[in-house]
PDB file of N, CA and C in Angstrom:
ATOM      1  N   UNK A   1      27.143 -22.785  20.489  1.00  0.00           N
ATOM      2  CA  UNK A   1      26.343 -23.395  19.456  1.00  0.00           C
ATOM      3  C   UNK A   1      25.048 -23.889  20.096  1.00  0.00           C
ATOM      4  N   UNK A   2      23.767 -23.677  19.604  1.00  0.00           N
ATOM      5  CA  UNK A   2      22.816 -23.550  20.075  1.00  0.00           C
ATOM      6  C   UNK A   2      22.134 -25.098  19.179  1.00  0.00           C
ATOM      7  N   UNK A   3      21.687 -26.136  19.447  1.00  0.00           N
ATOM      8  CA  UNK A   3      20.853 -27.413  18.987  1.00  0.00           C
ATOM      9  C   UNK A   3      19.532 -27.247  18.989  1.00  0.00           C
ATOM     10  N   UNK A   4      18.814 -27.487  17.708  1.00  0.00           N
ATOM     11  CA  UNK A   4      17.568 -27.944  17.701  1.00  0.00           C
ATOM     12  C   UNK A   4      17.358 -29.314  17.766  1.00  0.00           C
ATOM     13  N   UNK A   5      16.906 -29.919  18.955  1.00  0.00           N
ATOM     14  CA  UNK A   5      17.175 -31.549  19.175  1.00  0.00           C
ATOM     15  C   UNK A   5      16.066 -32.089  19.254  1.00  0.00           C
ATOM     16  N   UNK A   6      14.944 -33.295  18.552  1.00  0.00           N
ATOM     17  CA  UNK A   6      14.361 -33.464  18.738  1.00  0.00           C
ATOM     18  C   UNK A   6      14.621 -34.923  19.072  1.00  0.00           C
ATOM     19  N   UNK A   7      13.966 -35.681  20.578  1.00  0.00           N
ATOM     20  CA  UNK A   7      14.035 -36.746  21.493  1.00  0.00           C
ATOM     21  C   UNK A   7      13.245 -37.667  20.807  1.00  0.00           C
ATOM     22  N   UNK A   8      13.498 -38.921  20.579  1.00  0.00           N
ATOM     23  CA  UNK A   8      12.709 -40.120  20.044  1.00  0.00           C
ATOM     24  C   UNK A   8      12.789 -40.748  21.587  1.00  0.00           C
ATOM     25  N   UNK A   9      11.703 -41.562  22.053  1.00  0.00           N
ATOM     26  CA  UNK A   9      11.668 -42.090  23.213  1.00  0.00           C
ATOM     27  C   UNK A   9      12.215 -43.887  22.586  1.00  0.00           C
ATOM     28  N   UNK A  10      12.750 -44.355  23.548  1.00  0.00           N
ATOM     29  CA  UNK A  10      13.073 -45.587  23.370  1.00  0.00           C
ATOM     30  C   UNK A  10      11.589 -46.624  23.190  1.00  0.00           C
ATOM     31  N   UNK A  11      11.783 -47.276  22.391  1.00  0.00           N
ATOM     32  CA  UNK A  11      10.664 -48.252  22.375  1.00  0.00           C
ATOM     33  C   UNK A  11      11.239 -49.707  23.020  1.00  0.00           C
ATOM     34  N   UNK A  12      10.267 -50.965  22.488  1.00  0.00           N
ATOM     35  CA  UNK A  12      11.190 -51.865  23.435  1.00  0.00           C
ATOM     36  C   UNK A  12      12.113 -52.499  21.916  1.00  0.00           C
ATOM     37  N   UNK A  13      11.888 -52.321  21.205  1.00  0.00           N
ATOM     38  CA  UNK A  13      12.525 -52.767  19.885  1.00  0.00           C
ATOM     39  C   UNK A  13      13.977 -51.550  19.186  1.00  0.00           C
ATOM     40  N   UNK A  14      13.984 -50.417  19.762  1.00  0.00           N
ATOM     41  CA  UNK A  14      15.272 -49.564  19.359  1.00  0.00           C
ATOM     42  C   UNK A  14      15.286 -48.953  20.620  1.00  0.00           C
ATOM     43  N   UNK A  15      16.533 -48.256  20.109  1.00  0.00           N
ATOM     44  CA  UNK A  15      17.213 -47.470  21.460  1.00  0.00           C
ATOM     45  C   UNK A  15      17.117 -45.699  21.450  1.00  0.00           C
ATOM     46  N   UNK A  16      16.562 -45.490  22.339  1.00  0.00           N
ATOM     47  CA  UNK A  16      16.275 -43.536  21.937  1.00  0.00           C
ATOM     48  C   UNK A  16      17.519 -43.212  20.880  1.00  0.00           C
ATOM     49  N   UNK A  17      16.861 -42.173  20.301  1.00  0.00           N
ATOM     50  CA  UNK A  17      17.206 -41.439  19.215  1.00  0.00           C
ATOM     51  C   UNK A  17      17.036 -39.680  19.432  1.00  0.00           C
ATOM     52  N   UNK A  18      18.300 -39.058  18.686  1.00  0.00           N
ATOM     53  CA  UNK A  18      18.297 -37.477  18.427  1.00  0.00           C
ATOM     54  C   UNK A  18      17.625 -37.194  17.386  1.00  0.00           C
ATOM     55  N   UNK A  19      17.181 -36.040  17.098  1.00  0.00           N
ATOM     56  CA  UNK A  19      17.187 -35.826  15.286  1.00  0.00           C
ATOM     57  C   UNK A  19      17.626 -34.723  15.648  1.00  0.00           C
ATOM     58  N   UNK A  20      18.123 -33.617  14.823  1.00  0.00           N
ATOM     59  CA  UNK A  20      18.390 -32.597  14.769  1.00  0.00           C
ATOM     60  C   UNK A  20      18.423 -31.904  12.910  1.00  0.00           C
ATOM     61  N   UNK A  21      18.315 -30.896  12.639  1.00  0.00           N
ATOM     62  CA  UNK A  21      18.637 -30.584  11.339  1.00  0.00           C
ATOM     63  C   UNK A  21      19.685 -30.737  10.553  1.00  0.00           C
ATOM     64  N   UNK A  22      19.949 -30.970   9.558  1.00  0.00           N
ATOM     65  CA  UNK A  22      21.494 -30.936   8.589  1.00  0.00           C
ATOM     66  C   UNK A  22      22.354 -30.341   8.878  1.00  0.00           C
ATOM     67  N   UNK A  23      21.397 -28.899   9.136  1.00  0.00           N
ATOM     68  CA  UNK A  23      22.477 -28.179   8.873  1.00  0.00           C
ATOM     69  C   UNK A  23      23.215 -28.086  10.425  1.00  0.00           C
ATOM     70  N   UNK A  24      22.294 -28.329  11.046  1.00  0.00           N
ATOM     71  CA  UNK A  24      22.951 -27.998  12.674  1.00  0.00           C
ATOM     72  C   UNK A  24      24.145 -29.561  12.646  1.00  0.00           C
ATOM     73  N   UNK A  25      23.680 -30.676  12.170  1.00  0.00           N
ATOM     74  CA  UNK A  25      24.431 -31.760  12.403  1.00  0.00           C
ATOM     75  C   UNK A  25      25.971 -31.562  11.805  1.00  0.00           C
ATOM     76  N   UNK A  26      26.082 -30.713  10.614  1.00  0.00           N
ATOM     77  CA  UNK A  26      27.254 -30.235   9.618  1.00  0.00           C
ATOM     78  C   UNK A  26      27.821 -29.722  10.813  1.00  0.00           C
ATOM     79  N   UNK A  27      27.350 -28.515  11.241  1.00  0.00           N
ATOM     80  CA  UNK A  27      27.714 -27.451  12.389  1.00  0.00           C
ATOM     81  C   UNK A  27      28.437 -28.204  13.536  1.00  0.00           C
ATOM     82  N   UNK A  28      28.081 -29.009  13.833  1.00  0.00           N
ATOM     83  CA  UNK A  28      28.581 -29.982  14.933  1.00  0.00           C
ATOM     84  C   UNK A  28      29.714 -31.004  14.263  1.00  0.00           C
ATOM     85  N   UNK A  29      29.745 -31.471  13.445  1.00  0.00           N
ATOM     86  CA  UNK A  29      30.608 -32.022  12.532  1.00  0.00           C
ATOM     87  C   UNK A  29      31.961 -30.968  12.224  1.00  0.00           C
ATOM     88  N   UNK A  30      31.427 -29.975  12.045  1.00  0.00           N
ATOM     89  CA  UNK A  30      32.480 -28.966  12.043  1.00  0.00           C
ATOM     90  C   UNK A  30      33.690 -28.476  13.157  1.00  0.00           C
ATOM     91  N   UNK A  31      32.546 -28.675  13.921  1.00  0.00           N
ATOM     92  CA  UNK A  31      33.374 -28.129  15.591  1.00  0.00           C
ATOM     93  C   UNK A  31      34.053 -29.272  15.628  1.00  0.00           C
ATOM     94  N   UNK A  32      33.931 -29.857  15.624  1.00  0.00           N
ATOM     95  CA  UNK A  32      34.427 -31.762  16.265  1.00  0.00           C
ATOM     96  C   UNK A  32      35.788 -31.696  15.774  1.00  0.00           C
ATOM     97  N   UNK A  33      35.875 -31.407  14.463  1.00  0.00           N
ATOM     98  CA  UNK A  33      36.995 -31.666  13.345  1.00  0.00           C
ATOM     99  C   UNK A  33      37.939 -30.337  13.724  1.00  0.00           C
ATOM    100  N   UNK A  34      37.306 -29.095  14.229  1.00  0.00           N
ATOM    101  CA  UNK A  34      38.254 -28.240  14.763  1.00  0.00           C
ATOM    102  C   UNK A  34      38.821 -28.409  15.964  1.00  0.00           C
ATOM    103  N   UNK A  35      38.296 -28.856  16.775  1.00  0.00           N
ATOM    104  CA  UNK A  35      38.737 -29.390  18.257  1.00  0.00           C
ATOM    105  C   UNK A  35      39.514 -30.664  18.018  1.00  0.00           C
ATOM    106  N   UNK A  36      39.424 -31.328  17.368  1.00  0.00           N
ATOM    107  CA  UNK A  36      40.255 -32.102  17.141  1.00  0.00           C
ATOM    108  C   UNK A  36      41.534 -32.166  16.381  1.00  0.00           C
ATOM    109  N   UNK A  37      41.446 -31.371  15.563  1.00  0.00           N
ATOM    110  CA  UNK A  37      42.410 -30.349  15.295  1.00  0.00           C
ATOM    111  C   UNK A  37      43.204 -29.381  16.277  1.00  0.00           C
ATOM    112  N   UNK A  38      42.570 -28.657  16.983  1.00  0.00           N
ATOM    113  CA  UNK A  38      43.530 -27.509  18.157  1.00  0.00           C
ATOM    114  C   UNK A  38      43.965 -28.951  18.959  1.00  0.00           C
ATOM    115  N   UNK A  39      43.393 -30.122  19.123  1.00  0.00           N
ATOM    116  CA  UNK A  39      44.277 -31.291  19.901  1.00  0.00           C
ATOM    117  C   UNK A  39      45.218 -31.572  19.453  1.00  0.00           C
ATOM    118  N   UNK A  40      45.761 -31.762  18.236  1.00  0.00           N
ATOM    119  CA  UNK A  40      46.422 -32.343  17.822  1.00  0.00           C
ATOM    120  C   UNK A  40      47.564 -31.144  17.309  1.00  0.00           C
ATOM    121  N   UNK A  41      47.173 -29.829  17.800  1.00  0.00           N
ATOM    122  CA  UNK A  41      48.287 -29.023  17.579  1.00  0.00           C
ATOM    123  C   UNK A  41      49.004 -29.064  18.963  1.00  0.00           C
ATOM    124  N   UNK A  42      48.310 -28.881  19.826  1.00  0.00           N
ATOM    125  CA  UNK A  42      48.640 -29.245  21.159  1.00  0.00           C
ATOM    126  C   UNK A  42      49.554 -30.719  22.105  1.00  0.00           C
ATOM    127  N   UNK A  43      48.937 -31.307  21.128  1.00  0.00           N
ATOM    128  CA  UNK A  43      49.621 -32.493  21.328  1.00  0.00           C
ATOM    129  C   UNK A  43      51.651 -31.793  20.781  1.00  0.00           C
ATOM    130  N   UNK A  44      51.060 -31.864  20.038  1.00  0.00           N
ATOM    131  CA  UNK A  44      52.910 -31.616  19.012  1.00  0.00           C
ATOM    132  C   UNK A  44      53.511 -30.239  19.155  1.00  0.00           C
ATOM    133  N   UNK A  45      52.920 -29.644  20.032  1.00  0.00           N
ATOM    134  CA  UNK A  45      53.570 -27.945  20.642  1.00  0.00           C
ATOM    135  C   UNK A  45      54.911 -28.464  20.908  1.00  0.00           C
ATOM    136  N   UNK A  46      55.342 -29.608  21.232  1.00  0.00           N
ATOM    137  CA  UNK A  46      56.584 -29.458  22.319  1.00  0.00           C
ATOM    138  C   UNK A  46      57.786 -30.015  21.078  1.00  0.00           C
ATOM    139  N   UNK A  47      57.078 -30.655  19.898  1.00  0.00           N
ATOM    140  CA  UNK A  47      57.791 -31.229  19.198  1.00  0.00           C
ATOM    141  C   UNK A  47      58.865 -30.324  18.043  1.00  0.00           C
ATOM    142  N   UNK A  48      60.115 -30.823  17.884  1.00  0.00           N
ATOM    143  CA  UNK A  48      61.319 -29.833  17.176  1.00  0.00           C
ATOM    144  C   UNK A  48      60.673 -29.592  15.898  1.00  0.00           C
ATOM    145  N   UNK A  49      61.177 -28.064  15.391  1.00  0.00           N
ATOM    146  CA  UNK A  49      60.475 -27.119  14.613  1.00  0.00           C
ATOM    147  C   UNK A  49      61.746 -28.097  13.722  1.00  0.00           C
ATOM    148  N   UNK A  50      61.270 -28.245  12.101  1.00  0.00           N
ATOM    149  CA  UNK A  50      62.174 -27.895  10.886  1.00  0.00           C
ATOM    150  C   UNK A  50      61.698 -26.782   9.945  1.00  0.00           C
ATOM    151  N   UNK A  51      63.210 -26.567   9.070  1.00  0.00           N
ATOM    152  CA  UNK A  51      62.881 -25.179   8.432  1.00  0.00           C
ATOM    153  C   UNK A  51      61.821 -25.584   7.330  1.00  0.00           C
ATOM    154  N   UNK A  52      61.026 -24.807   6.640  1.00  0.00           N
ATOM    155  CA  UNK A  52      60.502 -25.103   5.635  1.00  0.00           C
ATOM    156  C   UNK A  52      61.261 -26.007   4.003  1.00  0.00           C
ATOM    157  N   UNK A  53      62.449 -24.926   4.335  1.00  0.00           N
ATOM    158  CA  UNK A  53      63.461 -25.103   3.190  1.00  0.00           C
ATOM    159  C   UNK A  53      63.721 -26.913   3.250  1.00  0.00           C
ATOM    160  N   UNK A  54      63.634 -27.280   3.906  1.00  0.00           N
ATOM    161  CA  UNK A  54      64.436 -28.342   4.359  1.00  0.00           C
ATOM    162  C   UNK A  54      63.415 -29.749   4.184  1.00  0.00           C
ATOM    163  N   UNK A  55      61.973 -29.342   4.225  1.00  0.00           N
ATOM    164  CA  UNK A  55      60.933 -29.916   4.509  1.00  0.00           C
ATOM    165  C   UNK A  55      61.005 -30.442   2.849  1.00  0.00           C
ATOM    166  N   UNK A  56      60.703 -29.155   2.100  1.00  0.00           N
ATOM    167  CA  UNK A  56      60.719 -29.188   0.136  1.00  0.00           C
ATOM    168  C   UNK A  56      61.866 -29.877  -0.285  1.00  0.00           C
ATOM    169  N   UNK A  57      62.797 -29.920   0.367  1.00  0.00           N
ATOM    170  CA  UNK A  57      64.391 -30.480   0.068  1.00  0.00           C
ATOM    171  C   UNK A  57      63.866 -32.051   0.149  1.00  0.00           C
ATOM    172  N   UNK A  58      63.592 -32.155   0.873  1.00  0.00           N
ATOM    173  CA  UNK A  58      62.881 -33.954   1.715  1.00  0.00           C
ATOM    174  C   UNK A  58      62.109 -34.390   0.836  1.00  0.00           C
ATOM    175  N   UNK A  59      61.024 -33.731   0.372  1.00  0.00           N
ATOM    176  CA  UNK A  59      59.680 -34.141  -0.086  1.00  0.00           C
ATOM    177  C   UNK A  59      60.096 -34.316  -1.859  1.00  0.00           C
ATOM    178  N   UNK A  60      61.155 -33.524  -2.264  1.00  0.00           N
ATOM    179  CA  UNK A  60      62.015 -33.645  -3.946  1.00  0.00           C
ATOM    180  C   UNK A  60      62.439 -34.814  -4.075  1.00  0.00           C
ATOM    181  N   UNK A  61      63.819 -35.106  -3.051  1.00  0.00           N
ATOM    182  CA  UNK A  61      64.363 -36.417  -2.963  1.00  0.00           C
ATOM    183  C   UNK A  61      63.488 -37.597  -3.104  1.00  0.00           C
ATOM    184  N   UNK A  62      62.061 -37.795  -2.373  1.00  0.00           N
ATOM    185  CA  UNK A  62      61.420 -39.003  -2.425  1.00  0.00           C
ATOM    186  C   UNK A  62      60.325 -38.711  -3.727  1.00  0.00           C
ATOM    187  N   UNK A  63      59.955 -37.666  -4.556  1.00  0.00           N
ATOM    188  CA  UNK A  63      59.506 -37.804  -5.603  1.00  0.00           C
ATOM    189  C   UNK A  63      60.541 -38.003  -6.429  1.00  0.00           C
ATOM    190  N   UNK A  64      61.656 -37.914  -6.485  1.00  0.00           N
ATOM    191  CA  UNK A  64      62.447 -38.147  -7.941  1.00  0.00           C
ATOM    192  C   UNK A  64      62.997 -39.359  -7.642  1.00  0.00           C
ATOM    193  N   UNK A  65      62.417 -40.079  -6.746  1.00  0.00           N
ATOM    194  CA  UNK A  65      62.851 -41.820  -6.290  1.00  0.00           C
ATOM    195  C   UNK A  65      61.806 -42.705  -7.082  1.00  0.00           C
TER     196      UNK A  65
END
């Protein structure tokens, strides 16, 4: 992914600043949320599989509660 970044220099009253475009900022927003995502599949690789069947069985019981 390639950034169009434009540098604000620090003054003595704020602290440097990025700008970049929308659409590139979305783009980056995007990746973030996918990588953080493949983490969190990764994280739970090791964790016990249930069947699907079993999952819908679960999720009935606590709606008809």
């Amino acid at each position: 992914m390639t950034l169009t970044v434009k540098l604000l220099r620090k003054t003595k009253y704020q602290e440097a600043m990025a700008l970049l475009p929308m659409k590139q900022y979305q783009a980056l927003l995007e990746y973030l949320e996918d990588m953080e995502d493949r983490l969190a599949v990764r994280e739970r690789a090791g964790d016990k599989m249930i069947p699907w069947e079993e999952v819908k069985r679960e999720i009935k019981k606590k709606v008809k509660k």
